[in-house]
PDB file of N, CA and C in Angstrom:
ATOM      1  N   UNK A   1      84.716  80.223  26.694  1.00  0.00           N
ATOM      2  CA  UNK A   1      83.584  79.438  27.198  1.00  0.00           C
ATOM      3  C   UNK A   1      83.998  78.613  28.421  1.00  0.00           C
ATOM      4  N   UNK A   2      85.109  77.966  28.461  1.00  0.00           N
ATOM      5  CA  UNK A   2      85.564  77.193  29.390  1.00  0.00           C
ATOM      6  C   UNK A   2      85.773  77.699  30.496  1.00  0.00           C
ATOM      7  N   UNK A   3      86.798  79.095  30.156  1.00  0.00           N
ATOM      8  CA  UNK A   3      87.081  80.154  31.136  1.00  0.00           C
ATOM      9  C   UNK A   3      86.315  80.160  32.029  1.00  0.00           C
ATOM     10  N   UNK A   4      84.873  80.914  31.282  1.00  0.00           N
ATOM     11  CA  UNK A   4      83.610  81.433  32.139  1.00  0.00           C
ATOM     12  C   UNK A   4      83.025  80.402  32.861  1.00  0.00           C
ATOM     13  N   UNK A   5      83.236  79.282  32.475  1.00  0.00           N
ATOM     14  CA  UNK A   5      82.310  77.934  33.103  1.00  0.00           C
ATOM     15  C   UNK A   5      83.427  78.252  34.665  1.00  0.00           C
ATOM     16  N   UNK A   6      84.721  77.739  34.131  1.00  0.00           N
ATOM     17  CA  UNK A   6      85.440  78.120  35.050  1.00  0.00           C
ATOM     18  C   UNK A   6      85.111  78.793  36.813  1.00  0.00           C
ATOM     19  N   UNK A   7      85.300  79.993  35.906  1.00  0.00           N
ATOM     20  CA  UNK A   7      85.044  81.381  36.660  1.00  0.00           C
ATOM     21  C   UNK A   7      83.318  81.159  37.445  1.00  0.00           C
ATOM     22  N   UNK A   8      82.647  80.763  36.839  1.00  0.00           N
ATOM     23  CA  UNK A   8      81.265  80.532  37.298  1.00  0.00           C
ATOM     24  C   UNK A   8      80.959  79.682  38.313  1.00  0.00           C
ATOM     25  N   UNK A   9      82.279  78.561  38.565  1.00  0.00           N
ATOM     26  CA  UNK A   9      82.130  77.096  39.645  1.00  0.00           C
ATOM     27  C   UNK A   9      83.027  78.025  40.354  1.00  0.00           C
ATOM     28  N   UNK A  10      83.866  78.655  40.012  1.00  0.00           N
ATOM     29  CA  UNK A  10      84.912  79.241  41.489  1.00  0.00           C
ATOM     30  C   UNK A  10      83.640  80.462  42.409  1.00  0.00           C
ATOM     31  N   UNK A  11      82.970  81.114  41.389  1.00  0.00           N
ATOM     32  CA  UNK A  11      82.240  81.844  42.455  1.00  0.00           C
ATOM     33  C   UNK A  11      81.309  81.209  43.252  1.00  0.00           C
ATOM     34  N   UNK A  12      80.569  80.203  42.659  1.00  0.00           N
ATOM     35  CA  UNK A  12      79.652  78.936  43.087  1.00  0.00           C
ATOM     36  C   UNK A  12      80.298  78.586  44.246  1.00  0.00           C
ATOM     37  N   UNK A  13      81.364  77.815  44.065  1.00  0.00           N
ATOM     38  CA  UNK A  13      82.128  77.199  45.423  1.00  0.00           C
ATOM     39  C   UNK A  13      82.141  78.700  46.366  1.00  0.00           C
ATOM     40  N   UNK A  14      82.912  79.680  46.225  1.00  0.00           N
ATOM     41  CA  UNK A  14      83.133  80.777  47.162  1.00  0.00           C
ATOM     42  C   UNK A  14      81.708  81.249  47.734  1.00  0.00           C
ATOM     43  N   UNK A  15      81.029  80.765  47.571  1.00  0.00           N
ATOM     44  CA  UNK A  15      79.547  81.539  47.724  1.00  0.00           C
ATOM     45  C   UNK A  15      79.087  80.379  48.607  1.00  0.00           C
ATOM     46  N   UNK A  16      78.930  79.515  48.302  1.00  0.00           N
ATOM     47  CA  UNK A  16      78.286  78.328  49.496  1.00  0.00           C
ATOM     48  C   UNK A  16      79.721  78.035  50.498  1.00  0.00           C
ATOM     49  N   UNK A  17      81.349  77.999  49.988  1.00  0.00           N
ATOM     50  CA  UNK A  17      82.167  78.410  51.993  1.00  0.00           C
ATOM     51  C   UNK A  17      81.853  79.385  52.628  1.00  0.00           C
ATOM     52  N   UNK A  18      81.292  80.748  51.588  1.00  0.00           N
ATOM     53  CA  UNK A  18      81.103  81.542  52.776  1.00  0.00           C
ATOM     54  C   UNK A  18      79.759  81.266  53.800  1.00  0.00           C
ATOM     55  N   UNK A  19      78.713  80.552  52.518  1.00  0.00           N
ATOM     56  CA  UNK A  19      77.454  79.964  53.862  1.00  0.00           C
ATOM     57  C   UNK A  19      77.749  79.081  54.903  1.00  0.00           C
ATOM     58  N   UNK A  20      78.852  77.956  54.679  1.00  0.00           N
ATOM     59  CA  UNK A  20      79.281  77.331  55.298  1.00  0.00           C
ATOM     60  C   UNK A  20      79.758  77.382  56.474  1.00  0.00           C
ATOM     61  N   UNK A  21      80.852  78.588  56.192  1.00  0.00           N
ATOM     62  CA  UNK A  21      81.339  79.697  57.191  1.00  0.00           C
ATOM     63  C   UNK A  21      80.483  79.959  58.234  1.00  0.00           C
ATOM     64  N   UNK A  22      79.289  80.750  57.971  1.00  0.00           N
ATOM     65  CA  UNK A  22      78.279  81.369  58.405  1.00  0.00           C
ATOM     66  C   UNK A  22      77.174  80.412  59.054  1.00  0.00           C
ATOM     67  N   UNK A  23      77.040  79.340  58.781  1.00  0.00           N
ATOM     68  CA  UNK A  23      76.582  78.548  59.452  1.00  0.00           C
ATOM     69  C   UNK A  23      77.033  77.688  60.474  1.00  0.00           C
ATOM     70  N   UNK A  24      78.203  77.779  60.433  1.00  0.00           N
ATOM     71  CA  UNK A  24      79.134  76.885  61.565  1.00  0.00           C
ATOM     72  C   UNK A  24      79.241  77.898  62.292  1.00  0.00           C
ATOM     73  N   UNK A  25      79.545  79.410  62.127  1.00  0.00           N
ATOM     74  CA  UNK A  25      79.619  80.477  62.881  1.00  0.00           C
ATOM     75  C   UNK A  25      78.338  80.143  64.178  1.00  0.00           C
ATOM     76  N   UNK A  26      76.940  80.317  63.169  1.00  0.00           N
ATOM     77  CA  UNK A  26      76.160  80.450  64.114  1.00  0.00           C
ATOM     78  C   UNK A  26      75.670  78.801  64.956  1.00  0.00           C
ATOM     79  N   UNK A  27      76.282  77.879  64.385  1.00  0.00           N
ATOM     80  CA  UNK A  27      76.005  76.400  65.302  1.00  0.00           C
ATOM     81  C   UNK A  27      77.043  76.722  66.102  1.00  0.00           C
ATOM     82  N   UNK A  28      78.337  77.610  66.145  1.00  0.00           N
ATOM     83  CA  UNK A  28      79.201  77.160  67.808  1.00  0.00           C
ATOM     84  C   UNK A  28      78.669  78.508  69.029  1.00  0.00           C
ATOM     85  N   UNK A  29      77.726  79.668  68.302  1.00  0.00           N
ATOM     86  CA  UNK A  29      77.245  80.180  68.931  1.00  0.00           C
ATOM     87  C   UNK A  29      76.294  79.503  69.577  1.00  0.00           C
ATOM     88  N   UNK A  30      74.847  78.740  68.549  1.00  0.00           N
ATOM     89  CA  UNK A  30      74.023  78.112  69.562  1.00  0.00           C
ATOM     90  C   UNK A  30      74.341  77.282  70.517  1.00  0.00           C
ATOM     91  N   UNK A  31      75.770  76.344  70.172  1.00  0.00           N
ATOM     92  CA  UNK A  31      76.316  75.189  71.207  1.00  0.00           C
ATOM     93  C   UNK A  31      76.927  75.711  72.104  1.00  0.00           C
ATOM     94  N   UNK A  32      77.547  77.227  72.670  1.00  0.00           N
ATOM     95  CA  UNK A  32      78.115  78.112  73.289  1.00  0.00           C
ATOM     96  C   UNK A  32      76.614  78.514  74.387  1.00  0.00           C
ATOM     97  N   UNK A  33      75.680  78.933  73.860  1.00  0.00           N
ATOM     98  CA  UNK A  33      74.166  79.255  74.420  1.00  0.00           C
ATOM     99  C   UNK A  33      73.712  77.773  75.242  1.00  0.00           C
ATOM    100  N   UNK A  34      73.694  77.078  74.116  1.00  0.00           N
ATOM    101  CA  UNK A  34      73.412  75.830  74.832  1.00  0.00           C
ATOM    102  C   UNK A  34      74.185  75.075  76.237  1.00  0.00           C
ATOM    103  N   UNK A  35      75.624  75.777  76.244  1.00  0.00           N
ATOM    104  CA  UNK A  35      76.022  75.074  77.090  1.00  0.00           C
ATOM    105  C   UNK A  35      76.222  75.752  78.505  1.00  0.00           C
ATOM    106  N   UNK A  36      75.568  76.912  78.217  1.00  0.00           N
ATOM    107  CA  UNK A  36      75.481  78.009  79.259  1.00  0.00           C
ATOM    108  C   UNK A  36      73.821  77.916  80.010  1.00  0.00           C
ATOM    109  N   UNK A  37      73.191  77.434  78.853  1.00  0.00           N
ATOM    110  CA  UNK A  37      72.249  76.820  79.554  1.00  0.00           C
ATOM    111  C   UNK A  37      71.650  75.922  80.371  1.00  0.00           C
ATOM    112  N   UNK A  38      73.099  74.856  80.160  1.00  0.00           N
ATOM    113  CA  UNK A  38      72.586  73.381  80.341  1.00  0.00           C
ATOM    114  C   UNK A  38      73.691  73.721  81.820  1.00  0.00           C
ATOM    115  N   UNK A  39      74.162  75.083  82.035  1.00  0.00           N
ATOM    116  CA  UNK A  39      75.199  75.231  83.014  1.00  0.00           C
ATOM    117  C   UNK A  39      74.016  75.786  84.331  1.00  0.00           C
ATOM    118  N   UNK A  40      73.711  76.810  84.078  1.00  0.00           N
ATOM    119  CA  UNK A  40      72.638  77.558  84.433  1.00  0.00           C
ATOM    120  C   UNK A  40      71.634  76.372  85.412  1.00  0.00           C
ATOM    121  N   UNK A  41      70.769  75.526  84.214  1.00  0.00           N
ATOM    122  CA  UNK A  41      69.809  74.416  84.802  1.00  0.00           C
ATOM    123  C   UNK A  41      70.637  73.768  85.790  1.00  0.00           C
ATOM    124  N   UNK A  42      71.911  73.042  85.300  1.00  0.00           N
ATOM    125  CA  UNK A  42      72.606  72.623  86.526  1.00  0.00           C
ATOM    126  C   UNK A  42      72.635  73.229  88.163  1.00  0.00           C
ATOM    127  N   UNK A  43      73.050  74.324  88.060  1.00  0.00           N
ATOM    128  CA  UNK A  43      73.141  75.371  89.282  1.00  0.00           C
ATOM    129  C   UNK A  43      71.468  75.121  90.006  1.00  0.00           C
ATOM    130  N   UNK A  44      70.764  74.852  89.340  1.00  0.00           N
ATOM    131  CA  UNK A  44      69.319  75.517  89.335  1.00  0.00           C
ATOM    132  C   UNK A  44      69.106  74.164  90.589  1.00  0.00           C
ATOM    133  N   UNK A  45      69.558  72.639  89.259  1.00  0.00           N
ATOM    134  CA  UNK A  45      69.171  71.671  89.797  1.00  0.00           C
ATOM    135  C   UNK A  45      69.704  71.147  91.323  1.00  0.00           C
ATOM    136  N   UNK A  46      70.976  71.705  91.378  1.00  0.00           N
ATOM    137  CA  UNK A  46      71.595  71.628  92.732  1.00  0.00           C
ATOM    138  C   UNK A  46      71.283  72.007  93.572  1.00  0.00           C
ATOM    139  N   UNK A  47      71.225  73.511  93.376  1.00  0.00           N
ATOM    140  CA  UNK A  47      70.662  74.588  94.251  1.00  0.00           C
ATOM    141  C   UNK A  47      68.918  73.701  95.134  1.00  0.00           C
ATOM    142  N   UNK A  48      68.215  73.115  94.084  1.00  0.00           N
ATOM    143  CA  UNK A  48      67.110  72.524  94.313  1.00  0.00           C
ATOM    144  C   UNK A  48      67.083  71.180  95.501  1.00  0.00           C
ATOM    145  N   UNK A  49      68.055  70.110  95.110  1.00  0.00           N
ATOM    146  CA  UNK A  49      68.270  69.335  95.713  1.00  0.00           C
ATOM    147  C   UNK A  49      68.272  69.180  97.426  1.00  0.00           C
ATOM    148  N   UNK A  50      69.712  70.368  97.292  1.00  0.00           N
ATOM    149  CA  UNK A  50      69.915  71.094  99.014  1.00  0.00           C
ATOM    150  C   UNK A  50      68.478  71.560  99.351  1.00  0.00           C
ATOM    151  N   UNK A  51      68.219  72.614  98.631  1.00  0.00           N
ATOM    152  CA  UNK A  51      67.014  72.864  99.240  1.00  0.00           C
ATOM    153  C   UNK A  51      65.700  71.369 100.092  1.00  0.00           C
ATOM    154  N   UNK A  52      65.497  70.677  99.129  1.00  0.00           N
ATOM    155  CA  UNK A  52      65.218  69.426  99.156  1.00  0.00           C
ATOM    156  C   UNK A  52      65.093  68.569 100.328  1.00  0.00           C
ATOM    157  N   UNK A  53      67.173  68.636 100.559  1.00  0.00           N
ATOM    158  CA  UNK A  53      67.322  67.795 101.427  1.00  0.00           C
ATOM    159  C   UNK A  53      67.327  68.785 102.337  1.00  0.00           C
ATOM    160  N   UNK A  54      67.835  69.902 102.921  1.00  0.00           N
ATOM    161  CA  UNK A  54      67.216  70.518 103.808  1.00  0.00           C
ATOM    162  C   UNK A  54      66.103  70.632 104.076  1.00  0.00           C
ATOM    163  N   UNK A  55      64.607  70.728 103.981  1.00  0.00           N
ATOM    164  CA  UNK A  55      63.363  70.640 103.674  1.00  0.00           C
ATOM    165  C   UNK A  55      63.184  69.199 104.351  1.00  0.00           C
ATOM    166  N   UNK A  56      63.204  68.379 104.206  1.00  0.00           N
ATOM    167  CA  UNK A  56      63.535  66.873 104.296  1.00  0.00           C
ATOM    168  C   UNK A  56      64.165  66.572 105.905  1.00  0.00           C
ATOM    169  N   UNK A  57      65.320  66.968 105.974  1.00  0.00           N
ATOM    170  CA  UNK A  57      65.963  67.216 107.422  1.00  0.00           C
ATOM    171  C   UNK A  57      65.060  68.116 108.611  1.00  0.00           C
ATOM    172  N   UNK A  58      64.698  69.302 108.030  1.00  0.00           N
ATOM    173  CA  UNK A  58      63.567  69.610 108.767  1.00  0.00           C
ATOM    174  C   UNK A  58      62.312  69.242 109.344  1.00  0.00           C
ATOM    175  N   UNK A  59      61.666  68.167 108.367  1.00  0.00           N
ATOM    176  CA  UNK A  59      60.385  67.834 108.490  1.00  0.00           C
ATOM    177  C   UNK A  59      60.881  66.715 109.691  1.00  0.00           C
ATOM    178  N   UNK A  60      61.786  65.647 109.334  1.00  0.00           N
ATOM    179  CA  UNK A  60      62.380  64.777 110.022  1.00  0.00           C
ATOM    180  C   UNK A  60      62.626  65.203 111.857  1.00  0.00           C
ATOM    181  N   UNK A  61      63.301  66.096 111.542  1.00  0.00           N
ATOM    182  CA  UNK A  61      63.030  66.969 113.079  1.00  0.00           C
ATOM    183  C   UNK A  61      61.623  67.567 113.881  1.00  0.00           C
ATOM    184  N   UNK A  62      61.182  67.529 112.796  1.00  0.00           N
ATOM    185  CA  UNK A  62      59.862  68.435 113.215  1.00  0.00           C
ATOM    186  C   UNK A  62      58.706  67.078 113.469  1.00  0.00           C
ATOM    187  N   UNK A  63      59.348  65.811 112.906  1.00  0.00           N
ATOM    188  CA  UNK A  63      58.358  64.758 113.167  1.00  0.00           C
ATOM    189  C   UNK A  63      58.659  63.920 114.248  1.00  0.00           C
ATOM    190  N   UNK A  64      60.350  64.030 114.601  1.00  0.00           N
ATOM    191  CA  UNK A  64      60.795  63.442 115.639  1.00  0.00           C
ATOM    192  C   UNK A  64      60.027  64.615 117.080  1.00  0.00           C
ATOM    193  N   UNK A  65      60.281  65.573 117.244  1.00  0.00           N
ATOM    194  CA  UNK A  65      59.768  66.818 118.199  1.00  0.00           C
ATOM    195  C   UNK A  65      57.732  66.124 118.152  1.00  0.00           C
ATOM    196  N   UNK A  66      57.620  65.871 117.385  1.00  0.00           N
ATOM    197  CA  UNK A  66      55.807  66.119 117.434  1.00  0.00           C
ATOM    198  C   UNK A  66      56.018  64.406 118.280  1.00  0.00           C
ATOM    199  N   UNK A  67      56.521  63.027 117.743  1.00  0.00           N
ATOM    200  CA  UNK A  67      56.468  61.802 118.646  1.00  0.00           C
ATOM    201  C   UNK A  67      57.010  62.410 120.181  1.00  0.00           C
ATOM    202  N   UNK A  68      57.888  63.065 120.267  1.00  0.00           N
ATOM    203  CA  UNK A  68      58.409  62.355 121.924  1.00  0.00           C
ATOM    204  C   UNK A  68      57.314  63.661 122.589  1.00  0.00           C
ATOM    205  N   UNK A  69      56.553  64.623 121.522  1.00  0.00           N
ATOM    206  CA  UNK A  69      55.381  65.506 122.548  1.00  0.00           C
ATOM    207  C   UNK A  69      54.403  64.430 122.935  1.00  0.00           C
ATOM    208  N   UNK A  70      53.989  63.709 122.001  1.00  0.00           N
ATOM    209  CA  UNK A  70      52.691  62.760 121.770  1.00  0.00           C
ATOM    210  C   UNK A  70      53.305  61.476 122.919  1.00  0.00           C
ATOM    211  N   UNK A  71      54.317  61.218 123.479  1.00  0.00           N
ATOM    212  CA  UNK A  71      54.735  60.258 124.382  1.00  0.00           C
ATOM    213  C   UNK A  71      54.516  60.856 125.773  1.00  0.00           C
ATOM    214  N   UNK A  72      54.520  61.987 125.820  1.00  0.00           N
ATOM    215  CA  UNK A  72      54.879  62.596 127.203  1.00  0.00           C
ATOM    216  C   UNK A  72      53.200  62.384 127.661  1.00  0.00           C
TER     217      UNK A  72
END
């Protein structure tokens, strides 16, 4: 009787490390995804910025060119 009680908590325990297992498996996959994502948006957000400030530098030129037409 004891045995089996035994035998019954060792498979118990072996049965929820292996979920354990299996769940930490798939949280360093999502945090692996996640951080490829949050890599990705980065690139995205930079990439954006330049754009931005180029965009920005342009107009600046293009507003300085339109005053010294409007002076002449």
């Amino acid at each position: 009787e004891l045995e089996q009680g035994r035998y019954e908590l060792r498979v118990k325990l072996e049965d929820c490390q292996a979920q354990w297992e299996s769940q930490a498996s798939e949280l360093e996959r999502d945090v692996q995804q996640l951080q490829e994502q949050v890599e990705r948006l980065n690139q995205s957000l930079s990439e954006a910025e330049r754009e931005k400030s180029r965009l920005k530098h342009e107009h600046s030129e293009q507003s300085q060119r339109l005053r010294e037409q409007l002076q002449r």
